[in-house]
Protein backbone atom coordinates (compact mmCIF):
# COMPACT_ATOMS: atom_id res chain seq x y z
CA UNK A 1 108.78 87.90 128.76
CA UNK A 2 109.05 84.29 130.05
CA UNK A 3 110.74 81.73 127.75
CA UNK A 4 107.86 79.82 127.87
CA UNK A 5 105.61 82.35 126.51
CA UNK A 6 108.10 83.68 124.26
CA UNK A 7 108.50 80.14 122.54
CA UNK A 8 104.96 79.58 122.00
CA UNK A 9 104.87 83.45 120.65
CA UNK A 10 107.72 82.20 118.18
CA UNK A 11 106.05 79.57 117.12
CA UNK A 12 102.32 81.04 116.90
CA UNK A 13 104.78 83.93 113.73
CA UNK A 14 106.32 80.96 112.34
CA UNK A 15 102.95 78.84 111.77
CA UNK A 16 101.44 82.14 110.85
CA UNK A 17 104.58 82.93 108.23
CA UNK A 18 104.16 78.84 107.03
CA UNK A 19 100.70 79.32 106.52
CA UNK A 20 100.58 82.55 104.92
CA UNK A 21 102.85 81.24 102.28
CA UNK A 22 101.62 78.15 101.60
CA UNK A 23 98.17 80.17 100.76
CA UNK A 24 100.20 82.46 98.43
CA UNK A 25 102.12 80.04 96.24
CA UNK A 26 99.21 77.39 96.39
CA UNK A 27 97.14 80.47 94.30
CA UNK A 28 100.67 81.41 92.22
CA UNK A 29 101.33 78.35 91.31
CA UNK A 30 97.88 76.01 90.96
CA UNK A 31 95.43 79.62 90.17
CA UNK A 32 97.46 82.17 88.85
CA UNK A 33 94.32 83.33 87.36
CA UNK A 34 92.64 84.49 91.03
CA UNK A 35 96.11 86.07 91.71
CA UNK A 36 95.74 88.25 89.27
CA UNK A 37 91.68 88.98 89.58
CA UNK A 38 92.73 89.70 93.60
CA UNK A 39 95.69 92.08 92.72
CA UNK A 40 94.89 93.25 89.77
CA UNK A 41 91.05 92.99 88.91
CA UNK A 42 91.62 92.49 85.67
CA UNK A 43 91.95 89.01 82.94
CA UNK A 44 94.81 86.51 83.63
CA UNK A 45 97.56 86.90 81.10
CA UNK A 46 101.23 86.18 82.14
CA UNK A 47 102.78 84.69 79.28
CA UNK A 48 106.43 85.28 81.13
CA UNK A 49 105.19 82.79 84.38
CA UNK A 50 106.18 85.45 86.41
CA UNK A 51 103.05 84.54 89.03
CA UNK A 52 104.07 81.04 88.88
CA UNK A 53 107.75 81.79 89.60
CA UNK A 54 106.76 83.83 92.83
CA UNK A 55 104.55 80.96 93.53
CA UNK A 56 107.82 79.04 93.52
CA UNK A 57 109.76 81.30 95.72
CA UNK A 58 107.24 81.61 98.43
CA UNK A 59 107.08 77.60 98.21
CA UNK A 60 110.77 77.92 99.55
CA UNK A 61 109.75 80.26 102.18
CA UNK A 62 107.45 77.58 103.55
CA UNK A 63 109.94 74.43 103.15
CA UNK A 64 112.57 77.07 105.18
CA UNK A 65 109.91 78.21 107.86
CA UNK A 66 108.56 74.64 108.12
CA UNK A 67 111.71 73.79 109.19
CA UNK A 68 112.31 76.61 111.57
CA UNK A 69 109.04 75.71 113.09
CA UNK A 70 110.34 72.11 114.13
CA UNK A 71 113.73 72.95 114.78
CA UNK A 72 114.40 76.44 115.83
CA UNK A 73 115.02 75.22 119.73
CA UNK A 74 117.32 73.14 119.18
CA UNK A 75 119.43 75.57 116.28
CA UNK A 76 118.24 79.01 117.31
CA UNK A 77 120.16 80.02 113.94
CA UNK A 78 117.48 78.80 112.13
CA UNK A 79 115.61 82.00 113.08
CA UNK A 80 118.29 84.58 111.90
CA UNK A 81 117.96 82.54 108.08
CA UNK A 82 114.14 83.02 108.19
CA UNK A 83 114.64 86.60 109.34
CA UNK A 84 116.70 86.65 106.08
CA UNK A 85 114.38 85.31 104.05
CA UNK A 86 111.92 87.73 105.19
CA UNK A 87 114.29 90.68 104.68
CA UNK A 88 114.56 89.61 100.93
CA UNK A 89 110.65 90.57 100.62
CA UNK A 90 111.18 94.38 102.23
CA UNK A 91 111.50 96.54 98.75
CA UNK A 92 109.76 94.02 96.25
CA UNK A 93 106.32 94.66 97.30
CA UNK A 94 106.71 98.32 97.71
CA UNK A 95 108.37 98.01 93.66
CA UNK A 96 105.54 95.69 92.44
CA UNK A 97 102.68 98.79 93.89
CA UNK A 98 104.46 101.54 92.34
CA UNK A 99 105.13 99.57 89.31
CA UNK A 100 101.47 97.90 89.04
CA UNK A 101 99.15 99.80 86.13
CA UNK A 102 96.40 98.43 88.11
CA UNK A 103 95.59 97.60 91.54
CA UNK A 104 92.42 96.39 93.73
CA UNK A 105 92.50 97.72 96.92
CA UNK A 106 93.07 93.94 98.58
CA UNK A 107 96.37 94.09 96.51
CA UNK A 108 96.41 98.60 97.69
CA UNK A 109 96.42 97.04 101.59
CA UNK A 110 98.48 93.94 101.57
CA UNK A 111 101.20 95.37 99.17
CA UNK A 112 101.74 98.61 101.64
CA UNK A 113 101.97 96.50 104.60
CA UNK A 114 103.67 93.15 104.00
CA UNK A 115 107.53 95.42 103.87
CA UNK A 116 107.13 96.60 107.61
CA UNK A 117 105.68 94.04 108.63
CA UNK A 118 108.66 91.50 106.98
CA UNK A 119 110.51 94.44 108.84
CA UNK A 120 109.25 93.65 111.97
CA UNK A 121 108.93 89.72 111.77
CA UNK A 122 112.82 89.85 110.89
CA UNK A 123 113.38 91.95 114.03
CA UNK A 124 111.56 89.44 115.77
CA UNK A 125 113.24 86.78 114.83
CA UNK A 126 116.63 88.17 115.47
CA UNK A 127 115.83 88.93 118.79
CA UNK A 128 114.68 85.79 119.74
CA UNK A 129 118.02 84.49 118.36
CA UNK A 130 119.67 86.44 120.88
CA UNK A 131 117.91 85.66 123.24
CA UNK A 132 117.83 82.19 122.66
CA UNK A 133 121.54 81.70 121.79
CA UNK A 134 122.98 83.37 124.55
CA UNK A 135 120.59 81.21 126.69
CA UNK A 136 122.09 77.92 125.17
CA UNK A 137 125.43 79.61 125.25
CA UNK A 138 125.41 79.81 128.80
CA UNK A 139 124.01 76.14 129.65
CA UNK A 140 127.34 74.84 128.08
């Protein structure tokens, strides 16, 4: 694949990843009530925050892939951290379905995929950091 290409390919997943989590913790954290009646169907009662405090983490996501976004030419290494950060997501959505008493079947889909595809984006991103580093590595 041509640099070119593959830069404006790396940017089109991290603008998708920014914007994907700045949709989930803007409903965590400001409607934790629609959370819930998406996922779960059912009345909003979290009297532990717990919605609120994933709001919070995906909120990090976004500050970390913002900054990825802006800077990952310059520091390729930027993409192995949001790799990382994606990695940390692989098991806890596949936990959260089993461990759910009730699901809708928007929370059935996105729950099922969003592991292989962290999987993926990760691999992605590594990849590219490869890529990318040796390239830099060599211009020196």
């Amino acid at each position: 694949m041509q640099s070119s290409t593959h830069i404006k390919l790396i940017n089109l997943l991290l603008l998708f990843l920014v914007l994907l989590d700045i949709g989930l913790s803007a409903i965590c954290l400001l409607r934790p009530d629609l959370w819930v009646k998406l996922m779960h169907g059912i009345d909003f009662i979290d009297t532990l925050g717990v919605i609120r405090r994933m709001g919070g983490v995906w909120l990090a996501f976004v500050l970390f892939q913002l900054v990825a976004l802006l800077f990952w030419q310059k520091y390729p290494i930027l993409l192995v951290l949001v790799a990382g950060i994606r990695f940390t997501e692989i098991f806890s959505d596949w936990f959260y379905w089993y461990s759910a008493g009730q699901l809708t079947w928007f929370a059935n889909f996105g729950l099922l995929i969003a592991p292989p595809s962290n999987i993926i984006f990760g691999i992605i991103l590594i990849t590219t950091y490869k890529k990318f580093s040796n390239r830099n590595f060599e211009k020196q």
